[in-house]
Protein backbone atom coordinates (compact mmCIF):
# COMPACT_ATOMS: atom_id res chain seq x y z
CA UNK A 1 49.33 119.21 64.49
CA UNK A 2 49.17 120.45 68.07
CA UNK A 3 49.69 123.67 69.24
CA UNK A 4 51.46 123.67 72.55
CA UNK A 5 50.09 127.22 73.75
CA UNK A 6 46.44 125.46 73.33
CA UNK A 7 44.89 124.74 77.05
CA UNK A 8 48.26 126.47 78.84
CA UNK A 9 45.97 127.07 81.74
CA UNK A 10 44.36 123.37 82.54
CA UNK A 11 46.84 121.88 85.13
CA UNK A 12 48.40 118.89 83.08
CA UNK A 13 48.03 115.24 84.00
CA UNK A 14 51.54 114.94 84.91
CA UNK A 15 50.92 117.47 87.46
CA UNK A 16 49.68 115.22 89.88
CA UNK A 17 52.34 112.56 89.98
CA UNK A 18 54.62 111.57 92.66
CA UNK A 19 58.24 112.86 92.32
CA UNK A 20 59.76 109.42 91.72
CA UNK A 21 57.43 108.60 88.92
CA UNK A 22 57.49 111.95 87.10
CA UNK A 23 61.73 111.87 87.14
CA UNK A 24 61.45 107.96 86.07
CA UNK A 25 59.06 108.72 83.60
CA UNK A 26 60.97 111.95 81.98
CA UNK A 27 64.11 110.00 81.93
CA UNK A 28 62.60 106.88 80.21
CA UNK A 29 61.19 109.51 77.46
CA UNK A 30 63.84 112.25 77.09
CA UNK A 31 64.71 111.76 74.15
CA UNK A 32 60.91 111.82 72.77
CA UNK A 33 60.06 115.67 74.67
CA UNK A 34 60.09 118.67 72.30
CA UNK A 35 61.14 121.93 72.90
CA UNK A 36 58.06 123.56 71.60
CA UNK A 37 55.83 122.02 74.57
CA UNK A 38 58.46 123.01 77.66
CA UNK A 39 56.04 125.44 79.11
CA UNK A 40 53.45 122.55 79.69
CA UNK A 41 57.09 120.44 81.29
CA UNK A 42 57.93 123.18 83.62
CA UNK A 43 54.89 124.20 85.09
CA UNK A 44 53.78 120.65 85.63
CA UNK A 45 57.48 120.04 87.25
CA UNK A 46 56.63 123.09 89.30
CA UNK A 47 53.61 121.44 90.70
CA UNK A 48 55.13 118.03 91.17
CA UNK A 49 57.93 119.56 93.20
CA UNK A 50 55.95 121.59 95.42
CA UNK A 51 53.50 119.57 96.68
CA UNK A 52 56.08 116.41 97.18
CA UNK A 53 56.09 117.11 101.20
CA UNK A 54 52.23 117.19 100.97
CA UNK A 55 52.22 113.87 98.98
CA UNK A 56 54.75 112.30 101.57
CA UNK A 57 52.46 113.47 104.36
CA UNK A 58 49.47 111.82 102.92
CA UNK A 59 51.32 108.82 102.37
CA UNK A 60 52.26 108.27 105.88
CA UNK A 61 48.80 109.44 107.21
CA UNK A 62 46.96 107.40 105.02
CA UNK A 63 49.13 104.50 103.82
CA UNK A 64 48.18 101.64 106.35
CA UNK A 65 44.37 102.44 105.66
CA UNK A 66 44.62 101.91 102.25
CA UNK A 67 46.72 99.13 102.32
CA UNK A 68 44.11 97.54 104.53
CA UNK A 69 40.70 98.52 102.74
CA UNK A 70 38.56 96.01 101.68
CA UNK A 71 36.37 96.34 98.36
CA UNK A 72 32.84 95.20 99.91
CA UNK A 73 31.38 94.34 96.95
CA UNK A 74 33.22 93.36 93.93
CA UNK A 75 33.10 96.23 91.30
CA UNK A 76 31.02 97.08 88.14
CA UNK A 77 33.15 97.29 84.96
CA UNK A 78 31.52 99.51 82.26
CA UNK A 79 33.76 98.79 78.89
CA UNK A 80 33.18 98.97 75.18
CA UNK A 81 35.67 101.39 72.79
CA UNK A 82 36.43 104.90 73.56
CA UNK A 83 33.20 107.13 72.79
CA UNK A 84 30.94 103.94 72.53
CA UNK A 85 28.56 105.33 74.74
CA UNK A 86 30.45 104.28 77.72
CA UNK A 87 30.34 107.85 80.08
CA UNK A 88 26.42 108.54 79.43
CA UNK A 89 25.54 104.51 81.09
CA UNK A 90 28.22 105.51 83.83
CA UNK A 91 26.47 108.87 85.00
CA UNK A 92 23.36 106.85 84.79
CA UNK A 93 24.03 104.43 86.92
CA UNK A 94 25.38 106.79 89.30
CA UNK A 95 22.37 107.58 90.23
CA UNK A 96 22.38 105.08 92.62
CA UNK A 97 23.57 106.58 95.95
CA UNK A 98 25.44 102.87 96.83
CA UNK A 99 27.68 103.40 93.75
CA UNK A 100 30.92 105.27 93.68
CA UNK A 101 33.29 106.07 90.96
CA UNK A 102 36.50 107.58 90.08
CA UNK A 103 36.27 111.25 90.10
CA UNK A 104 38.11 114.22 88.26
CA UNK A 105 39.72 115.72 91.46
CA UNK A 106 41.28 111.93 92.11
CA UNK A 107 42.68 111.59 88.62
CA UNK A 108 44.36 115.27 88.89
CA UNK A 109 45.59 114.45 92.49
CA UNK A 110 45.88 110.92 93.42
CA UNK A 111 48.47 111.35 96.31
CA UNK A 112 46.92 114.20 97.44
CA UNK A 113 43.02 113.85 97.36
CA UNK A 114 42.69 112.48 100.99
CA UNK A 115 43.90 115.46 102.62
CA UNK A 116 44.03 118.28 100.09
CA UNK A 117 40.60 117.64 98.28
CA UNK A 118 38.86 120.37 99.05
CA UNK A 119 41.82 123.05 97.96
CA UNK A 120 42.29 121.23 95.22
CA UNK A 121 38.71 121.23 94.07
CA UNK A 122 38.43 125.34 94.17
CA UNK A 123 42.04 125.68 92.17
CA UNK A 124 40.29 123.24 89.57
CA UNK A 125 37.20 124.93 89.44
CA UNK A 126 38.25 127.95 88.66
CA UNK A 127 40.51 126.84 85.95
CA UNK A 128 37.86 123.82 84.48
CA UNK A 129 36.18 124.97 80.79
CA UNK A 130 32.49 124.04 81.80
CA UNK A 131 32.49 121.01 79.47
CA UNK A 132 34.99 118.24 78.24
CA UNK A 133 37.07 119.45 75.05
CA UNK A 134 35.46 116.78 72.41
CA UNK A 135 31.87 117.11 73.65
CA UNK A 136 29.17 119.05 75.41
CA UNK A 137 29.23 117.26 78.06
CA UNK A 138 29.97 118.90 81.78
CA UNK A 139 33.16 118.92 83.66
CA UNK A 140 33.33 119.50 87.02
CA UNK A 141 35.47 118.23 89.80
CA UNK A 142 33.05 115.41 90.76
CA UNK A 143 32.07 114.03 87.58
CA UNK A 144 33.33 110.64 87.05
CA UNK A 145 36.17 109.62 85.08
CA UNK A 146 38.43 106.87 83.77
CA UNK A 147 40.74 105.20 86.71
CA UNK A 148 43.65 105.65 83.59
CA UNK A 149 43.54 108.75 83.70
CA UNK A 150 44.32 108.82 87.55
CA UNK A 151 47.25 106.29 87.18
CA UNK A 152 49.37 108.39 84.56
CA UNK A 153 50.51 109.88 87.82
CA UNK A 154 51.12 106.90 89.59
CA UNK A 155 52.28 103.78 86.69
CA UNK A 156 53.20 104.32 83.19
CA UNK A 157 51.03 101.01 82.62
CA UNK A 158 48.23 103.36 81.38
CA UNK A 159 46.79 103.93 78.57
CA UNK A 160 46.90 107.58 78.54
CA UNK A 161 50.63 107.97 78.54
CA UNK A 162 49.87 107.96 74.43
CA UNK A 163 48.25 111.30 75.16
CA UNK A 164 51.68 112.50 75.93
CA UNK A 165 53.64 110.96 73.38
CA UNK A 166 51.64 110.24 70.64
CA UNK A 167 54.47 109.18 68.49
CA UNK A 168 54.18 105.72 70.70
CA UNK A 169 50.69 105.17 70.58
CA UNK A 170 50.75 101.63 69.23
CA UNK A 171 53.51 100.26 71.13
CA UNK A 172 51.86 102.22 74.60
CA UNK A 173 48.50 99.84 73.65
CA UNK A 174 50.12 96.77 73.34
CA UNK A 175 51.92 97.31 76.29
CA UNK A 176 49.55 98.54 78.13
CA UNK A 177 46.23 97.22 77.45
CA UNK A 178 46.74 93.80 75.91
CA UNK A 179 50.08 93.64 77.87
CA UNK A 180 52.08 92.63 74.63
CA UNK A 181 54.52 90.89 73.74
CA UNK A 182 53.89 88.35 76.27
CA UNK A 183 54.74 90.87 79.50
CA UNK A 184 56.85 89.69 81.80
CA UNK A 185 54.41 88.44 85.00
CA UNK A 186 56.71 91.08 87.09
CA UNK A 187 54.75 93.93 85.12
CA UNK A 188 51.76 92.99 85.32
CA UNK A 189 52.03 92.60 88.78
CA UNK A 190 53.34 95.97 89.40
CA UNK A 191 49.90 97.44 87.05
CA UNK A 192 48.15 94.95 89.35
CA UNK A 193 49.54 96.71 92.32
CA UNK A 194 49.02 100.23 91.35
CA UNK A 195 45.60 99.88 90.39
CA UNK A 196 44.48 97.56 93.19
CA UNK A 197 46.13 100.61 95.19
CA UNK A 198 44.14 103.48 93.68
CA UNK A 199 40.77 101.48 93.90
CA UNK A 200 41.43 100.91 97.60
CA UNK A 201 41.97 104.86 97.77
CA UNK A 202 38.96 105.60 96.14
CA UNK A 203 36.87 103.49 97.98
CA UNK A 204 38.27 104.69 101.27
CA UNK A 205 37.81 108.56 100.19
CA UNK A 206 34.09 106.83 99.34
CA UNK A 207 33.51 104.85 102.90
CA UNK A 208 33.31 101.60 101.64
CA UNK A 209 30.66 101.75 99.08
CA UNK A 210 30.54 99.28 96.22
CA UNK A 211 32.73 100.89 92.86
CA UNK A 212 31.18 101.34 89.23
CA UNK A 213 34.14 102.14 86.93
CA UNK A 214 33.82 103.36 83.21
CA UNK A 215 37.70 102.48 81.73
CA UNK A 216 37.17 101.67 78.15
CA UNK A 217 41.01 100.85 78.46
CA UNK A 218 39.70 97.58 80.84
CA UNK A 219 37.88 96.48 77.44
CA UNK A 220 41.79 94.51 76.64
CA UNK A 221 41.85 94.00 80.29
CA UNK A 222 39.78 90.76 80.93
CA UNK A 223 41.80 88.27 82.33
CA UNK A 224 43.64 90.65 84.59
CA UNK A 225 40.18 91.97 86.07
CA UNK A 226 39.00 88.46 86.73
CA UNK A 227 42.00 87.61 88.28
CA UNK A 228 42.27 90.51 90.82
CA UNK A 229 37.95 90.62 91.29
CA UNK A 230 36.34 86.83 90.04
CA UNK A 231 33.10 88.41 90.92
CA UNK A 232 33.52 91.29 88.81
CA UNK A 233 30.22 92.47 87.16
CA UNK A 234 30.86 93.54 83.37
CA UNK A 235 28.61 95.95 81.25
CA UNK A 236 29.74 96.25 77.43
CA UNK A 237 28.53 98.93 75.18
CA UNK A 238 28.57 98.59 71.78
CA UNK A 239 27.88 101.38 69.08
CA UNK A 240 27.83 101.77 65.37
CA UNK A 241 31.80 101.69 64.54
CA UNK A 242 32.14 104.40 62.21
CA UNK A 243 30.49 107.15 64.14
CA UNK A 244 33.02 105.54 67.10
CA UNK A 245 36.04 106.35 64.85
CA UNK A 246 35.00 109.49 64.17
CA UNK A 247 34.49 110.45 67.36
CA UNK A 248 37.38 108.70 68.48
CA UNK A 249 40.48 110.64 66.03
CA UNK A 250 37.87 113.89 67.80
CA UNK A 251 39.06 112.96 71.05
CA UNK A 252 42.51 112.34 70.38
CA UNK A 253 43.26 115.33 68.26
CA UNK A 254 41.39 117.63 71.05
CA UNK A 255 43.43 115.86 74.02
CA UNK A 256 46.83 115.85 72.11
CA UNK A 257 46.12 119.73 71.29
CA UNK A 258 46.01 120.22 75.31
CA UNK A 259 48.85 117.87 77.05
CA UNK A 260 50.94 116.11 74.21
CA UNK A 261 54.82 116.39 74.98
CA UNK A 262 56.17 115.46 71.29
CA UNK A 263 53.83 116.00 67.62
CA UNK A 264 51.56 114.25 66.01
CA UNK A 265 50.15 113.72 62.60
CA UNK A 266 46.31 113.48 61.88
CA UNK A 267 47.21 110.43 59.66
CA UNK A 268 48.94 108.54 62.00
CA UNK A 269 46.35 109.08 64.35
CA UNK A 270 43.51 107.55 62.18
CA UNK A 271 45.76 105.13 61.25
CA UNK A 272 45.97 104.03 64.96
CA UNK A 273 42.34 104.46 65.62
CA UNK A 274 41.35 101.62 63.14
CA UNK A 275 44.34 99.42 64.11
CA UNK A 276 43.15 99.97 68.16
CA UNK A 277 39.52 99.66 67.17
CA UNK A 278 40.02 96.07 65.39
CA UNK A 279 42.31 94.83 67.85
CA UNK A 280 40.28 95.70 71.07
CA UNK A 281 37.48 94.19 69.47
CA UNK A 282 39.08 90.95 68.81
CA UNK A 283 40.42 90.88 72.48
CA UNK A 284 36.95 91.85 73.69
CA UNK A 285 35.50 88.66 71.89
CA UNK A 286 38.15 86.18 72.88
CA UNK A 287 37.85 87.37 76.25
CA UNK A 288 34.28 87.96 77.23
CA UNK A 289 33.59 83.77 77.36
CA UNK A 290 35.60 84.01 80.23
CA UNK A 291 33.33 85.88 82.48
CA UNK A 292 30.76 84.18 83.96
CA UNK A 293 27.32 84.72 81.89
CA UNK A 294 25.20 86.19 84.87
CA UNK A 295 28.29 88.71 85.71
CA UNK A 296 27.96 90.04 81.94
CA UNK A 297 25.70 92.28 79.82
CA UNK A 298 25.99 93.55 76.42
CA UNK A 299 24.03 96.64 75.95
CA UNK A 300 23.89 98.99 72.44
CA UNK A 301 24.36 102.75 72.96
CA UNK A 302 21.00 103.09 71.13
CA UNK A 303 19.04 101.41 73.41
CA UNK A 304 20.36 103.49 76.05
CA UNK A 305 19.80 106.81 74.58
CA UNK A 306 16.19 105.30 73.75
CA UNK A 307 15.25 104.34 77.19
CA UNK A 308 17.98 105.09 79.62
CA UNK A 309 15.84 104.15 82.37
CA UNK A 310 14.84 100.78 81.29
CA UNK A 311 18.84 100.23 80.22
CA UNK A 312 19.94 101.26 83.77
CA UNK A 313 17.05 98.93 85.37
CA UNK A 314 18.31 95.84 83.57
CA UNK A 315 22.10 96.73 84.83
CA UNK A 316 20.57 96.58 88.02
CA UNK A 317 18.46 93.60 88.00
CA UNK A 318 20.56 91.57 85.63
CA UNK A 319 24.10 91.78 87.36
CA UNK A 320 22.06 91.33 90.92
CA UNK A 321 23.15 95.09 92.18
CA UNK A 322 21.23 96.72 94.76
CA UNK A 323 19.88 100.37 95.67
CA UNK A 324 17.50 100.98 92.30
CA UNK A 325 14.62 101.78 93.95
CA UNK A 326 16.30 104.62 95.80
CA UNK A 327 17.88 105.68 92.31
CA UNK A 328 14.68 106.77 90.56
CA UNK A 329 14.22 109.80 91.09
CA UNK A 330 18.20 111.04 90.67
CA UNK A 331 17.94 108.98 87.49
CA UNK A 332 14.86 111.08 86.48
CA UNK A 333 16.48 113.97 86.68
CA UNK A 334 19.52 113.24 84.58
CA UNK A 335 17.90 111.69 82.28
CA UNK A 336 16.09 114.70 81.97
CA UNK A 337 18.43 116.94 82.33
CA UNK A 338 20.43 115.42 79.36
CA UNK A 339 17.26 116.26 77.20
CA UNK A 340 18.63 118.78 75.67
CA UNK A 341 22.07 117.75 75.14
CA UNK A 342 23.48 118.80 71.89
CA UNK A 343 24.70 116.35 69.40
CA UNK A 344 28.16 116.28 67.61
CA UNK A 345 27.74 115.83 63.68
CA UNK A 346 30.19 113.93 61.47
CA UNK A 347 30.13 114.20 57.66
CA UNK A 348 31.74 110.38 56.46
CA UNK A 349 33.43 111.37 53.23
CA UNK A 350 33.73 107.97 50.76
CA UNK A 351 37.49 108.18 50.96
CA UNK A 352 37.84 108.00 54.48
CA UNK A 353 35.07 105.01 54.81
CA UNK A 354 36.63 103.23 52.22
CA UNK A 355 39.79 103.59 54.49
CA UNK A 356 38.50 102.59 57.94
CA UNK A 357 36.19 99.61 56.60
CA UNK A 358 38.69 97.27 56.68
CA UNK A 359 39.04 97.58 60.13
CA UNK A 360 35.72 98.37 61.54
CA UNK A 361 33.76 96.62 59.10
CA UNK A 362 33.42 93.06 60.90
CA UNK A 363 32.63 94.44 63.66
CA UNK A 364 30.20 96.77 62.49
CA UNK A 365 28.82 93.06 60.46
CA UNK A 366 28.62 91.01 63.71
CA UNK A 367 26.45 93.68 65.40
CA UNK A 368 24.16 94.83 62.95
CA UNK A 369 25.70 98.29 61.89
CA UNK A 370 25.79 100.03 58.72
CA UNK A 371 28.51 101.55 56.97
CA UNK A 372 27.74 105.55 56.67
CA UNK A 373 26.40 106.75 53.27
CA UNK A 374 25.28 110.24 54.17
CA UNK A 375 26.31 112.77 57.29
CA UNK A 376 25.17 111.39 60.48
CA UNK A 377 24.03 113.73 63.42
CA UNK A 378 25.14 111.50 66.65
CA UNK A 379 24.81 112.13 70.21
CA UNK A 380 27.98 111.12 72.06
CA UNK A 381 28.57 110.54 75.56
């Protein structure tokens, strides 16, 4: 399905690794790399190599201050499924001045963002498309992003490693996200470690101010969250399911077309949409009882796109976090600005309903949602 000259000239994920991790990682998947996507290998292993003494130099510059940074304020987890809604509530509430987040300069250079941000940031810009490949929404080197996204150059306990080898996708999710079958406590450690790590990084690159991270990934991620932050603060966003799925195989397919190492088949991939979907959402409900109720809110992406202000209010005064006053008028403006955004359509053909149902349909039950009978205009963030 992919085409492996598609999106030759965005700098590949892999591209910002550390030289130990990219060799472990190519060595643990050799035998799962294609010939037909070796241009994407080599020029990432170009970068890698080349800015190793750069990454070693940041290390030793920078490695006792991270290991020594204290998170102020335990962090705001915004979950709920890929394309639930998830990005618009985190740009909203990052608004608020005392919030930081995950950018998309850390994710492409997490060993290198302390001391080569600013170079960094003009090579991106001037290779960034203006927005994100499955939506309208804009890309820039400051716009937030999922912490995943800035481990799959540091751990292969992300998520996002299925973006490379789609051919593992349901074994990388177990593994990685509901840390199946029954991980050793070694590895969860190290994922422990390597994200405790990065979110130390970011909020020293962000001097100390409290973190807000959108990870739909941390949805299956529950007990580990509590156990590293007790005070955690939790927003869930829900959605209608089928326009999630949809939107969903979109993202895949357009991601896989730009950074996939090995094929994949549009079957198997809506195949392991509904399997993820069910199975997240199952986690999500056995887990949620065990955050504390006034650390947790449950919000639907409706009500957001309805009244984004009052939605980003009730975040605020809910989960007890501070600095909305000084929001408002940042919050006015994106909320304006995002007035005109331009909605993705989906036409829901019977066949492929009656396929997905199974999966998304209890779910879609427990929260009020409909099952799609005509095209649906949507507006995804």
């Amino acid at each position: 399905m992919t085409n492996p000259d598609n999106g030759t000239n965005l700098l590949h994920p892999l591209a910002g690794s550390s030289l130990r991790h990219f060799v472990r990682l190519l060595w643990a998947n050799r035998s799962r790399i294609e010939s037909r996507y070796a241009r994407r290998l080599v020029k990432a292993t170009g970068v890698v190599a080349a800015a190793t003494p750069l990454r070693l130099w940041e290390s030793l510059r920078f490695g006792t201050a991270i290991r020594n940074q204290e998170l102020s304020d335990p962090p705001v987890f915004i979950v709920g499924h890929w394309r639930s809604g998830t990005t618009n509530l985190h740009r909203l509430m990052l608004s608020n001045s005392q919030l930081a987040s995950v950018t998309l300069l850390h994710c492409a250079a997490p060993h290198l963002f302390l001391t080569c941000g600013d170079g960094i940031s003009r090579y991106l810009r001037k290779r960034l498309p203006s927005n994100r490949p499955m939506d309208a929404v804009s890309l820039g080197t400051d716009e937030p992003m999922s912490e995943d996204f800035g481990l799959i150059g540091v751990t292969n306990k992300t998520h996002y490693g299925s973006y490379l080898f789609p051919q593992t996708a349901e074994a990388e999710f177990a593994r990685t996200i509901l840390f199946e079958p029954n991980d050793a406590k070694a590895k969860v450690a190290e994922w422990e470690r390597d994200y405790l790590w990065l979110l130390k990084k970011i909020t020293l690159a962000s001097s100390g101010r409290r973190l807000c991270l959108k990870n739909p990934a941390n949805t299956g991620r529950v007990p580990q969250l509590l156990k590293l932050f007790p005070d955690a603060k939790f927003v869930f966003v829900k959605r209608n399911p089928y326009v999630v799925h949809a939107s969903t195989c979109r993202l895949m397919e357009r991601f896989l077309e730009r950074f996939a190492l090995q094929s994949s088949d549009r079957d198997d991939i809506e195949r392991f949409v509904s399997e993820r979907y069910e199975r997240l959402m199952q986690k999500w409900v056995a887990d949620r009882d065990l955050i504390p109720s006034e650390n947790l809110l449950e919000l639907r992406h409706e009500d957001i796109v309805r009244d984004p202000e009052a939605s980003v209010a009730s975040v605020h005064r809910q989960l007890d976090i501070c600095g909305l006053d000084d929001a408002y008028p940042l919050l006015q403006d994106r909320i304006s600005s995002q007035a005109a955004y331009e909605n993705n359509r989906y036409d829901f053909e019977p066949n492929y309903v009656d396929r997905i149902s199974p999966f998304l349909a209890p779910t879609a039950q427990r929260w009020g949602y409909d099952a799609p009978t005509t095209p649906v205009a949507n507006r995804v963030a």
